[in-house]
Structures are given as C-alpha cells and as structure tokens.
PDB file of N, CA and C in Angstrom:
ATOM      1  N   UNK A   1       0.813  -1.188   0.000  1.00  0.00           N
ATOM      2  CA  UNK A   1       0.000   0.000   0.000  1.00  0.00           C
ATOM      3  C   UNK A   1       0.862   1.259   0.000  1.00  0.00           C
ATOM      4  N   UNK A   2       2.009   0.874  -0.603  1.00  0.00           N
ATOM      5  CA  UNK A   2       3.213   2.312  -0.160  1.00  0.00           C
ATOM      6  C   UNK A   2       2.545   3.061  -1.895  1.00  0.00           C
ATOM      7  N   UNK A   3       2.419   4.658  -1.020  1.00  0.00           N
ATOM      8  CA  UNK A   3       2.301   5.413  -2.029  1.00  0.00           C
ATOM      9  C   UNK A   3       1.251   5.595  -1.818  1.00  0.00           C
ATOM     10  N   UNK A   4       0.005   5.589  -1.264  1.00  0.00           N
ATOM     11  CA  UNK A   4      -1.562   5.813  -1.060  1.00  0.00           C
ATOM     12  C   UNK A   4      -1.149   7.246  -0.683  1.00  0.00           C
ATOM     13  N   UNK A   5      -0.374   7.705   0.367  1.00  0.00           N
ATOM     14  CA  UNK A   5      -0.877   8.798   1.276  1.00  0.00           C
ATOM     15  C   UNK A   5      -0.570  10.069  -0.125  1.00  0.00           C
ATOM     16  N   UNK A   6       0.404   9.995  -0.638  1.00  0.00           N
ATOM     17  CA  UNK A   6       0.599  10.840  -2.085  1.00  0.00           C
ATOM     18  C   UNK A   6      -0.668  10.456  -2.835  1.00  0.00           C
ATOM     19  N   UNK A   7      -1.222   9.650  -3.685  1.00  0.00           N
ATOM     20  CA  UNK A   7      -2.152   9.932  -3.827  1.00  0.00           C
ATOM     21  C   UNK A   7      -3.476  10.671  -3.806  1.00  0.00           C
ATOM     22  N   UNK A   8      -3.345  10.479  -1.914  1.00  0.00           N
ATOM     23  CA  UNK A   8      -4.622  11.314  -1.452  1.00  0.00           C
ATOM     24  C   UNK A   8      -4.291  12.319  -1.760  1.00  0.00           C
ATOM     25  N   UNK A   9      -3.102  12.988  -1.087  1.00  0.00           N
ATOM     26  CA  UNK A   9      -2.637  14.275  -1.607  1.00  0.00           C
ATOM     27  C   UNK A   9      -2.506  14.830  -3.284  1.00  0.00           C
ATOM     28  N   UNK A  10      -2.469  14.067  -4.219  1.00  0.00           N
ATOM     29  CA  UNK A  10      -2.680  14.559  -5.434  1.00  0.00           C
ATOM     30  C   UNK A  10      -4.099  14.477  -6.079  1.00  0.00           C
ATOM     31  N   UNK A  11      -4.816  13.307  -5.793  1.00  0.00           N
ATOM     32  CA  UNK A  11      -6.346  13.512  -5.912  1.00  0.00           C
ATOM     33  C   UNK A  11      -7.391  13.170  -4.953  1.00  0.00           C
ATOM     34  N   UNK A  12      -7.439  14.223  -4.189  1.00  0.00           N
ATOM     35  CA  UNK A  12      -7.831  14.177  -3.464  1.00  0.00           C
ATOM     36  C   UNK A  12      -9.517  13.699  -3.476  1.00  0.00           C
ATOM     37  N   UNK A  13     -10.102  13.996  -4.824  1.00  0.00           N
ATOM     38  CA  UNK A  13     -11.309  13.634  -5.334  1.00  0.00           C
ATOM     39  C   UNK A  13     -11.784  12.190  -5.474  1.00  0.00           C
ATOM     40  N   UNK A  14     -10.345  12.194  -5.964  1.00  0.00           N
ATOM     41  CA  UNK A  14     -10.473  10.302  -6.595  1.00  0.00           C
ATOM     42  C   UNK A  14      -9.996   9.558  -5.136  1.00  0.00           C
ATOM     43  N   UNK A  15      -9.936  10.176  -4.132  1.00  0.00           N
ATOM     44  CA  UNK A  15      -9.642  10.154  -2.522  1.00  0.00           C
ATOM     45  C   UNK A  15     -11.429   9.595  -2.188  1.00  0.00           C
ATOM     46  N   UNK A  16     -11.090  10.250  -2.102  1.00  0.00           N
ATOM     47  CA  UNK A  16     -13.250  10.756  -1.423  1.00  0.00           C
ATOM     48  C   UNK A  16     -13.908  10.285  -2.193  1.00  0.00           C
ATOM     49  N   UNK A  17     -14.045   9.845  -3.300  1.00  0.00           N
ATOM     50  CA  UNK A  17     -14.661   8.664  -4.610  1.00  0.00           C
ATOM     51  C   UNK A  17     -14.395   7.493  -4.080  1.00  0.00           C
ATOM     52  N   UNK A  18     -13.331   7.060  -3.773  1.00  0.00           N
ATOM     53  CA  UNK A  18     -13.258   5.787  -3.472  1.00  0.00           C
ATOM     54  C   UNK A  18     -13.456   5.365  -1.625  1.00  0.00           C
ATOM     55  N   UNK A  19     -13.452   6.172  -0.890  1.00  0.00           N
ATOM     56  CA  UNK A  19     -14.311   6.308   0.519  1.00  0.00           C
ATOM     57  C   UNK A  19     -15.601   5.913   0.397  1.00  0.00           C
ATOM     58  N   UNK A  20     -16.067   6.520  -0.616  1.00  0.00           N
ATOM     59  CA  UNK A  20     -17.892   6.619  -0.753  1.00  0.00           C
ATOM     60  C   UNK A  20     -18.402   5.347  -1.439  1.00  0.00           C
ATOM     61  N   UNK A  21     -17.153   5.161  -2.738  1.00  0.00           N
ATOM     62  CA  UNK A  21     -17.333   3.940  -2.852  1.00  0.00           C
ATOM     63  C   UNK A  21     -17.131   2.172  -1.861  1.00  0.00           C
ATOM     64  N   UNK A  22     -15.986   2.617  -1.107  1.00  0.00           N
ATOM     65  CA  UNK A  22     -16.248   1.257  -0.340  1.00  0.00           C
ATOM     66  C   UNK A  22     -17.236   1.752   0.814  1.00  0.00           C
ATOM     67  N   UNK A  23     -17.845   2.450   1.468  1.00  0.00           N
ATOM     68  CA  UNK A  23     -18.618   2.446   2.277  1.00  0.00           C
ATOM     69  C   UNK A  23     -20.199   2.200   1.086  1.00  0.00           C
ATOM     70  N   UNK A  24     -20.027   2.427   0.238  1.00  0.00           N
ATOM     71  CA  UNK A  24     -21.470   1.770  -0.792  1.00  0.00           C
ATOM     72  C   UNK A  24     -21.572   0.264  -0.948  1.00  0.00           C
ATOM     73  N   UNK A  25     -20.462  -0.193  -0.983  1.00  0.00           N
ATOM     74  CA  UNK A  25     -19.881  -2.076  -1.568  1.00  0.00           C
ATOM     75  C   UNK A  25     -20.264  -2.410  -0.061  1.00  0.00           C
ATOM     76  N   UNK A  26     -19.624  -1.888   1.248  1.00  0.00           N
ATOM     77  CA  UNK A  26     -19.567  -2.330   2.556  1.00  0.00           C
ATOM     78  C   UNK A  26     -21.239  -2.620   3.158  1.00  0.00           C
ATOM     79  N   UNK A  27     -21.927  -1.679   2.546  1.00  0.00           N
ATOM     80  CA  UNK A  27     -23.013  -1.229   3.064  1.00  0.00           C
ATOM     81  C   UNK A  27     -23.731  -2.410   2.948  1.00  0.00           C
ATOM     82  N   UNK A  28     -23.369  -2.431   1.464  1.00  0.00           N
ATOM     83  CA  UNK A  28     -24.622  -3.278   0.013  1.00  0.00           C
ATOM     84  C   UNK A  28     -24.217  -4.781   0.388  1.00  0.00           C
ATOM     85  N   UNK A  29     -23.193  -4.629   1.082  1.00  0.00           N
ATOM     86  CA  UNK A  29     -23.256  -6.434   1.105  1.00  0.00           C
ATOM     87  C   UNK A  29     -23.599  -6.702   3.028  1.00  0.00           C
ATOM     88  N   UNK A  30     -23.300  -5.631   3.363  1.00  0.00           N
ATOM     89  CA  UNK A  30     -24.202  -6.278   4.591  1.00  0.00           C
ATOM     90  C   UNK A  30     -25.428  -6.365   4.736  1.00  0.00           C
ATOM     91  N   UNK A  31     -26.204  -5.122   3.911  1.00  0.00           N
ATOM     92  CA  UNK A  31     -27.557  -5.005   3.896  1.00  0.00           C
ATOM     93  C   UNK A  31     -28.645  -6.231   3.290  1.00  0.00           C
ATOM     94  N   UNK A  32     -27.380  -7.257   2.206  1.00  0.00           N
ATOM     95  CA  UNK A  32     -27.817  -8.392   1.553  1.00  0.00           C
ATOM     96  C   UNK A  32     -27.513  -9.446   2.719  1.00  0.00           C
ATOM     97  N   UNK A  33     -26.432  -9.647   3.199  1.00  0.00           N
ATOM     98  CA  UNK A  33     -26.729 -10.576   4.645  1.00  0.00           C
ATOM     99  C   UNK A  33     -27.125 -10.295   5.354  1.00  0.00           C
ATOM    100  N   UNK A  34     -27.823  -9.136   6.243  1.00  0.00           N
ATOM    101  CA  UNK A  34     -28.377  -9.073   7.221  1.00  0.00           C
ATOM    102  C   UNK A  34     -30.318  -9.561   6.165  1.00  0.00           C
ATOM    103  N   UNK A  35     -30.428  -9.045   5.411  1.00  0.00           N
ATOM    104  CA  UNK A  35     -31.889  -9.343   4.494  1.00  0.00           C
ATOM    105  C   UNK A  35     -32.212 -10.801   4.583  1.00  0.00           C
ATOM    106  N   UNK A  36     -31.169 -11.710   4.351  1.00  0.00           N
ATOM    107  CA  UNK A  36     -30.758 -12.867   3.647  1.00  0.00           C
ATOM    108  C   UNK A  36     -30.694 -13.674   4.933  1.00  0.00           C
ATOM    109  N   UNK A  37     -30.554 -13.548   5.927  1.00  0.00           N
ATOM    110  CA  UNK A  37     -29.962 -14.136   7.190  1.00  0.00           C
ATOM    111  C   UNK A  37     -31.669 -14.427   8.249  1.00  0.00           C
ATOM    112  N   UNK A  38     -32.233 -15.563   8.961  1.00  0.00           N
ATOM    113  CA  UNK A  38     -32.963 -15.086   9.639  1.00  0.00           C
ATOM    114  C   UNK A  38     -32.616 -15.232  11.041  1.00  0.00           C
ATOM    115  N   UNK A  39     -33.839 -14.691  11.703  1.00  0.00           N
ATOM    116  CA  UNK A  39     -33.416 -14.863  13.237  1.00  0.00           C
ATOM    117  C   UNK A  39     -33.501 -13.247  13.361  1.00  0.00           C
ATOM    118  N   UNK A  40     -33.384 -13.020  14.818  1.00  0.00           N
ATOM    119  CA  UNK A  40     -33.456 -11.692  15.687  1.00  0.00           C
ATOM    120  C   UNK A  40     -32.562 -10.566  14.468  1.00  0.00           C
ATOM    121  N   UNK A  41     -33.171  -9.420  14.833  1.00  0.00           N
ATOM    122  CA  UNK A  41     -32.530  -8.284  14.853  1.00  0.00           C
ATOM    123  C   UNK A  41     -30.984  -8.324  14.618  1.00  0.00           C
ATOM    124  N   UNK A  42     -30.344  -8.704  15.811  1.00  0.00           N
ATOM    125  CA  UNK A  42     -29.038  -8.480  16.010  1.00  0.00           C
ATOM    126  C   UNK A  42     -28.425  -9.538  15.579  1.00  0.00           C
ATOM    127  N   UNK A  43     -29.118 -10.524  15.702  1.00  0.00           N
ATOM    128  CA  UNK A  43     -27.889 -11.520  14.720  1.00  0.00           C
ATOM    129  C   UNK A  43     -27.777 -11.300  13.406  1.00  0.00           C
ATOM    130  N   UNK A  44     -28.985 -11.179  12.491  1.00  0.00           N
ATOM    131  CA  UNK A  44     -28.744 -10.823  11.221  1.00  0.00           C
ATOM    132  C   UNK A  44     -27.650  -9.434  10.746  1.00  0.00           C
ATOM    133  N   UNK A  45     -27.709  -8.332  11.584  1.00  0.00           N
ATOM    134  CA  UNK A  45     -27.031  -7.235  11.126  1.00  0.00           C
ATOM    135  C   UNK A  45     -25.832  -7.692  11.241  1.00  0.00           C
ATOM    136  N   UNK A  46     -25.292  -8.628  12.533  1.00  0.00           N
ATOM    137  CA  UNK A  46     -23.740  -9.297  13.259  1.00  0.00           C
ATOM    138  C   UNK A  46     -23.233 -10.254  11.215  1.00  0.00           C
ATOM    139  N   UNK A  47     -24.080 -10.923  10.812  1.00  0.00           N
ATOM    140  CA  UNK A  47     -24.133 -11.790   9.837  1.00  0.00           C
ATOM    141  C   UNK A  47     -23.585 -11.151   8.987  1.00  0.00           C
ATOM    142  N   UNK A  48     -24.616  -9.815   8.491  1.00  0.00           N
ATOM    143  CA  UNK A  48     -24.329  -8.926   7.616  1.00  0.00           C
ATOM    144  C   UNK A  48     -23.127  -8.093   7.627  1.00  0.00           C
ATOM    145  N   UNK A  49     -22.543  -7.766   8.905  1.00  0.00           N
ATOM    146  CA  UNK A  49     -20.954  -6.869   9.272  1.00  0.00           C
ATOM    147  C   UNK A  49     -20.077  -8.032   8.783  1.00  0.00           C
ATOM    148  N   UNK A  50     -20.324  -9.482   9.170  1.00  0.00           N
ATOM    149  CA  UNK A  50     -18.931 -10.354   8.715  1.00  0.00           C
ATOM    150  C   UNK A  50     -19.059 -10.398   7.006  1.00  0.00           C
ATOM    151  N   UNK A  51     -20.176 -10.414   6.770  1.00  0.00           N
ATOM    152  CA  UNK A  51     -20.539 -10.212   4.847  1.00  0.00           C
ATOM    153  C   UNK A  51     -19.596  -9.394   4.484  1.00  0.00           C
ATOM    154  N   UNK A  52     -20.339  -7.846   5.321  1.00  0.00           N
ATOM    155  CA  UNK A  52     -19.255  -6.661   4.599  1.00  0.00           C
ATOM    156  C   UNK A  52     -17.911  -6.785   4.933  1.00  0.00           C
ATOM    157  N   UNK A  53     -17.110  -7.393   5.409  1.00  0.00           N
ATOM    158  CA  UNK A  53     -15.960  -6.815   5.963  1.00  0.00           C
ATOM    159  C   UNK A  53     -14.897  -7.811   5.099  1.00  0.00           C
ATOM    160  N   UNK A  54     -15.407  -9.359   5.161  1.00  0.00           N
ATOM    161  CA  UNK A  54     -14.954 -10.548   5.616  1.00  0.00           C
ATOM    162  C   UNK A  54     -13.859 -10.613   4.033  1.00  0.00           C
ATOM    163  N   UNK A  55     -14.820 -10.335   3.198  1.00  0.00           N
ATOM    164  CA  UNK A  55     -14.330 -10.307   1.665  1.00  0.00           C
ATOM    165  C   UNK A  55     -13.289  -9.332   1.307  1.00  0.00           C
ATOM    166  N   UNK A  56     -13.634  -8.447   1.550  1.00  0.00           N
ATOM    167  CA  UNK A  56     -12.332  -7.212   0.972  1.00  0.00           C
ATOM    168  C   UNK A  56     -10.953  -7.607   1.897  1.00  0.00           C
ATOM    169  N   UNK A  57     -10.692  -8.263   3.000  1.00  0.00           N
ATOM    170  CA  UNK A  57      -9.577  -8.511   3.660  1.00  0.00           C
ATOM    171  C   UNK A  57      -8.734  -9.927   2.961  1.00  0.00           C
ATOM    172  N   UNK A  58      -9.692 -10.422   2.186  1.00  0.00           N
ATOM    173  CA  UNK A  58      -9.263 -12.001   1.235  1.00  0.00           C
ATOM    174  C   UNK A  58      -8.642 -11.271   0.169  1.00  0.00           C
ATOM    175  N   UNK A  59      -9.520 -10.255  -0.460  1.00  0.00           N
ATOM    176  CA  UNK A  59      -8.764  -9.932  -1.284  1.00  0.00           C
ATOM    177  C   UNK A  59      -7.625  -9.291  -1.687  1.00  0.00           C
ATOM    178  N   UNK A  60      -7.623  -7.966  -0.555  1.00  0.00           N
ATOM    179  CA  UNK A  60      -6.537  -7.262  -0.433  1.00  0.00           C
ATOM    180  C   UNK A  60      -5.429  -8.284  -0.129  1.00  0.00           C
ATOM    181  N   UNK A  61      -5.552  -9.418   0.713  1.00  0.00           N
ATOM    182  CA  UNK A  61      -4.206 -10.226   1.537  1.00  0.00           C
ATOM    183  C   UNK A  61      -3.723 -10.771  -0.368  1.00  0.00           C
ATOM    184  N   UNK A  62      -4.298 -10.768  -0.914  1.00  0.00           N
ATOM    185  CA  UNK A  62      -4.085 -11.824  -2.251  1.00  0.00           C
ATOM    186  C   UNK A  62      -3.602 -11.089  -3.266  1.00  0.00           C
ATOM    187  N   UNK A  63      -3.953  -9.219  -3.459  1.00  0.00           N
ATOM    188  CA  UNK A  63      -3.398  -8.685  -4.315  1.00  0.00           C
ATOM    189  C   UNK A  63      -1.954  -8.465  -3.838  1.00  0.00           C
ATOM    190  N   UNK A  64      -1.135  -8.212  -3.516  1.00  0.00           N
ATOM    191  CA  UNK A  64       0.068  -8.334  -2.946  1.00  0.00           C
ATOM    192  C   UNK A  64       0.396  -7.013  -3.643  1.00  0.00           C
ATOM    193  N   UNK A  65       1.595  -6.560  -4.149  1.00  0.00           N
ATOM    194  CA  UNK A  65       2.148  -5.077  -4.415  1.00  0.00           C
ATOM    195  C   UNK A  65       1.734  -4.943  -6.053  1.00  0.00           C
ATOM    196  N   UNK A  66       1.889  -5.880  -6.810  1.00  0.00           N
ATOM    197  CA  UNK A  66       1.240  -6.018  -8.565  1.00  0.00           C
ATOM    198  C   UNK A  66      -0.170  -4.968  -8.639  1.00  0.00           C
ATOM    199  N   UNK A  67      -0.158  -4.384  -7.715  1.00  0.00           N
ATOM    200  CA  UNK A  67      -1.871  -3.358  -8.060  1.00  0.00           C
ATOM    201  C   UNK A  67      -1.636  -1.948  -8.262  1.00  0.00           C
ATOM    202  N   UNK A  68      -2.520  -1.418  -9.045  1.00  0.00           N
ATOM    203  CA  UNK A  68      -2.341   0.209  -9.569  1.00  0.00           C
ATOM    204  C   UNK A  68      -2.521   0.697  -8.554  1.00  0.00           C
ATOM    205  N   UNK A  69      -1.981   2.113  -8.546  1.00  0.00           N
ATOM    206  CA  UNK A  69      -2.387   3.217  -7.401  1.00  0.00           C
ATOM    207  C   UNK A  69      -3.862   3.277  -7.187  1.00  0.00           C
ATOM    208  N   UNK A  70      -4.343   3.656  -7.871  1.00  0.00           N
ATOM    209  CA  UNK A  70      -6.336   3.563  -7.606  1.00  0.00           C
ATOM    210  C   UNK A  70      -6.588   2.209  -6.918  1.00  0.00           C
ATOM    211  N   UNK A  71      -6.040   1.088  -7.435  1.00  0.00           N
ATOM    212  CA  UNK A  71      -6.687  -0.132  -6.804  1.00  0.00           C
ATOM    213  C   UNK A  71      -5.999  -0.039  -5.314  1.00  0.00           C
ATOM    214  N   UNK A  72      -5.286   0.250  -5.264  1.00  0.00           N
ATOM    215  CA  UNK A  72      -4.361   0.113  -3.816  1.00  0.00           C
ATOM    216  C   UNK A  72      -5.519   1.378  -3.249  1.00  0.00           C
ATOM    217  N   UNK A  73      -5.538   2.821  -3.701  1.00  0.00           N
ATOM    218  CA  UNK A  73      -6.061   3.444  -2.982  1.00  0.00           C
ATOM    219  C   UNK A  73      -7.645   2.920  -2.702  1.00  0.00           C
ATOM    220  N   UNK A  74      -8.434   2.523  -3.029  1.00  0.00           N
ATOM    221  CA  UNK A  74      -9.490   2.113  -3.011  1.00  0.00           C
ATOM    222  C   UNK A  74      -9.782   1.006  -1.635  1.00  0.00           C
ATOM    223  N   UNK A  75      -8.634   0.102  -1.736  1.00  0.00           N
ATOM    224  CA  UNK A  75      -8.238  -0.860  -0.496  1.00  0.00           C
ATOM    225  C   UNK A  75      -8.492  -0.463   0.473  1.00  0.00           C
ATOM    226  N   UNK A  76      -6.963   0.508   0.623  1.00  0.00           N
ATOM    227  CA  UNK A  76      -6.922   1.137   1.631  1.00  0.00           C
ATOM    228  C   UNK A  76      -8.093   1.775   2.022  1.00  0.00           C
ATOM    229  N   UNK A  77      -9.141   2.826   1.236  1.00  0.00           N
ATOM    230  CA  UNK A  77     -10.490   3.256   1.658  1.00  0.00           C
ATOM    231  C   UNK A  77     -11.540   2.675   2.412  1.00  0.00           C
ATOM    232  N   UNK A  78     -11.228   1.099   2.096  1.00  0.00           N
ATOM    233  CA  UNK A  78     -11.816  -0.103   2.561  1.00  0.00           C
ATOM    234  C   UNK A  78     -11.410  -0.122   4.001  1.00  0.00           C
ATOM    235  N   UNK A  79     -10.753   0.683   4.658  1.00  0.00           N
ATOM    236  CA  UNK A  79     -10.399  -0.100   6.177  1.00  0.00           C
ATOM    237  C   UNK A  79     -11.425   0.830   6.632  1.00  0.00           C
ATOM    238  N   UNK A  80     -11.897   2.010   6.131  1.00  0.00           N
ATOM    239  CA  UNK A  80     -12.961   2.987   6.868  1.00  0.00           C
ATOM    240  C   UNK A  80     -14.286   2.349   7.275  1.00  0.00           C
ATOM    241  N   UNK A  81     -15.002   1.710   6.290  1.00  0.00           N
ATOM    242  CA  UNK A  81     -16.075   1.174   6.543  1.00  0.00           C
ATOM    243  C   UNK A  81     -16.034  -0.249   7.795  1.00  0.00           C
ATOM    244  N   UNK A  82     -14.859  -0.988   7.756  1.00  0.00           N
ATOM    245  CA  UNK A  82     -14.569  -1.646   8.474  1.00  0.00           C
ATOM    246  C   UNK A  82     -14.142  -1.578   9.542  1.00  0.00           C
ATOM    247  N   UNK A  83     -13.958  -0.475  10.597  1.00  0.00           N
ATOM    248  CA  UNK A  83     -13.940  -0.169  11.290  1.00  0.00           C
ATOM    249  C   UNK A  83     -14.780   1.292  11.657  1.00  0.00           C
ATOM    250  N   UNK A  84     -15.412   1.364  10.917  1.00  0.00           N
ATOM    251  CA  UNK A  84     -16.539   2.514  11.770  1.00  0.00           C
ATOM    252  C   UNK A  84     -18.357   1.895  11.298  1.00  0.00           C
ATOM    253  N   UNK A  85     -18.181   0.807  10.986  1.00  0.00           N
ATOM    254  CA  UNK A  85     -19.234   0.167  10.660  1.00  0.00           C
ATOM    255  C   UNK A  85     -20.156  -0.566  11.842  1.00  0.00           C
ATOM    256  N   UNK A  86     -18.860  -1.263  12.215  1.00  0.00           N
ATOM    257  CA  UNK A  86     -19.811  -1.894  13.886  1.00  0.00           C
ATOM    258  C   UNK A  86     -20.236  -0.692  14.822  1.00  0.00           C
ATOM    259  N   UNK A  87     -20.116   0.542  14.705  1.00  0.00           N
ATOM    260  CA  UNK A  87     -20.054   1.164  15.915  1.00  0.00           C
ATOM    261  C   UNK A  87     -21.904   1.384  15.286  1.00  0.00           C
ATOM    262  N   UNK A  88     -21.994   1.695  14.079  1.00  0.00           N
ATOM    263  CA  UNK A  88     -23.567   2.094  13.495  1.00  0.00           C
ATOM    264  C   UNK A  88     -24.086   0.829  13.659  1.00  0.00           C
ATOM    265  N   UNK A  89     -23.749  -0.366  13.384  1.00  0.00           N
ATOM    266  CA  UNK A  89     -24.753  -1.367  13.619  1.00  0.00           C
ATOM    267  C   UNK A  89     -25.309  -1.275  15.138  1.00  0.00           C
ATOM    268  N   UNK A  90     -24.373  -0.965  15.826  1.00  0.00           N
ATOM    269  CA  UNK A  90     -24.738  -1.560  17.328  1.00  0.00           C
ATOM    270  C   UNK A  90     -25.559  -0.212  18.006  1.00  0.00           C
ATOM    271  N   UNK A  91     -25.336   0.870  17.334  1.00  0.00           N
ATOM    272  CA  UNK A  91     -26.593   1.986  17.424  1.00  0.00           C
ATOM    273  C   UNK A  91     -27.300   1.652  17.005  1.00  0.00           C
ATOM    274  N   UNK A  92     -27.690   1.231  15.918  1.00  0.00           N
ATOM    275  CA  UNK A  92     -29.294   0.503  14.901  1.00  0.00           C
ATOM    276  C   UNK A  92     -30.001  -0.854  16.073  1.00  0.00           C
ATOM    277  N   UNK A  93     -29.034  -1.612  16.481  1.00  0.00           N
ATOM    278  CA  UNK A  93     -29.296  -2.340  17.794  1.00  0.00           C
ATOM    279  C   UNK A  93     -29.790  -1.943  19.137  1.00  0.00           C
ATOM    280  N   UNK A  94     -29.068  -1.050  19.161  1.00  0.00           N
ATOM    281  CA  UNK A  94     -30.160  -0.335  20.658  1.00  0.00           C
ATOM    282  C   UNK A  94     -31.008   0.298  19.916  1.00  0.00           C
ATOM    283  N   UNK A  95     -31.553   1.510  19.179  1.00  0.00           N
ATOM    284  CA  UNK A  95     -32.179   1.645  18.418  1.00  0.00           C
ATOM    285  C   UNK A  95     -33.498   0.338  18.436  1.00  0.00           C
ATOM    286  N   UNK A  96     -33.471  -0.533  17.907  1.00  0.00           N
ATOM    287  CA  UNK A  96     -34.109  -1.483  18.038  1.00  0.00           C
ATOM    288  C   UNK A  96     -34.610  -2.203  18.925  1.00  0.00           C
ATOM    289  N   UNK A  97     -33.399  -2.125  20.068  1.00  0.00           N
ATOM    290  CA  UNK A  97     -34.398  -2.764  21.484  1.00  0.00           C
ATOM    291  C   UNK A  97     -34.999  -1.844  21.776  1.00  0.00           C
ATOM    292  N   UNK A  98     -34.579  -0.508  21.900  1.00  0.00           N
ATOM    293  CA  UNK A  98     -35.638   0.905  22.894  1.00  0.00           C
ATOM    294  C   UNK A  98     -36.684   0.357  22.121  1.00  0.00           C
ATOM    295  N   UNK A  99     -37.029   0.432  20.832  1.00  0.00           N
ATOM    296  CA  UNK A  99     -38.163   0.356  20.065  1.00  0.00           C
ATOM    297  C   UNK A  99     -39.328  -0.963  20.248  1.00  0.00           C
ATOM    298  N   UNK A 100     -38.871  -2.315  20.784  1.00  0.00           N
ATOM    299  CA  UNK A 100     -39.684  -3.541  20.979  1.00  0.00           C
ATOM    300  C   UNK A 100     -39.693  -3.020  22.312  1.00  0.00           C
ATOM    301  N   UNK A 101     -38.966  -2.556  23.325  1.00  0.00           N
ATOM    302  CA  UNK A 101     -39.210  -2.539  24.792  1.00  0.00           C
ATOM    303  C   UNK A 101     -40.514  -1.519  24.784  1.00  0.00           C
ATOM    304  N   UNK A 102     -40.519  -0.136  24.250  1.00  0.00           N
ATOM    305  CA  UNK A 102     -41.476   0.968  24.660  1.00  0.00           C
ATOM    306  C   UNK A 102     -42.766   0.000  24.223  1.00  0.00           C
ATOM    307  N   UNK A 103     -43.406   0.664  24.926  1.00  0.00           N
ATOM    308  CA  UNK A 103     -45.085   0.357  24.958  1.00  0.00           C
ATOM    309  C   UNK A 103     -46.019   1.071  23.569  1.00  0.00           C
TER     310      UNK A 103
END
C-alpha cells in the first residue's frame, strides 16, 4: 500500500470517490446478509458486518504489491467502513431494542 498517502494528496477527489465507494460495496453487502440471514434483529445485522468486511480482507491479503495506485487506494479506503461500521450497527441495535421494549 506504499504510495496511497501521495495519492490522497494529489487527488484528493479520486480520494473521497473511493471512501464513498467502499462504504457503498460495505453497506450493500451487509444489507444483503443481514436481508438474507434469519433470526433476531441483532444476529442478522452481526451476519451482515462479517458479509461486509470478511471479503475485501481475502482480497486485499491476495493482491500483494502487482496493483495500480487507484486499486491500492481504493483498499486502503476499505479499512474505513470496516472499522466505523460496527459502531452504526450496534446503534441501529439499541435503536431497536428501545423500540420492541417501549409500549
């Protein structure tokens, strides 16, 4: 991943394009396992976070240094959703119990 942080710094657009894009891919494939998954609330969304996450870490381990700057930067964009992703599921989770608990 050497060479991303220049990148950002030269396009910074094609920076923030590819943020938006893996938090869209991250989203879209948990939103298909948590859909896809049954059982409670919280297990399906838990289902759906290992969906989103589980894949882009197979792949990145497999592209090794052979990848363009965009593909590398894009990767790297990929660690955002994967770590600020559980913190929204588990708000959508309480979220969800306040909501079956109130009367």
């Amino acid at each position: 991943m050497a060479g991303v942080r220049a990148q950002i710094a030269a396009q910074p657009i094609a920076a923030a394009t590819c943020v938006g894009l893996a938090f869209a891919c991250n989203l879209a494939l948990q939103g298909l396992g948590a859909l896809l998954t049954p059982g409670p609330l919280a297990e399906r969304l838990t289902t759906g976070l290992v969906l989103g996450n589980r894949n882009v870490g197979l792949v990145w381990s497999a592209m090794g240094a052979a990848v363009s700057p965009m593909t590398a930067l894009f990767f790297a964009a990929t660690q955002f959703p994967i770590y600020m992703t559980p913190r929204l599921i588990e708000m959508l989770v309480r979220r969800g119990r306040k909501e079956e608990a109130s009367p």
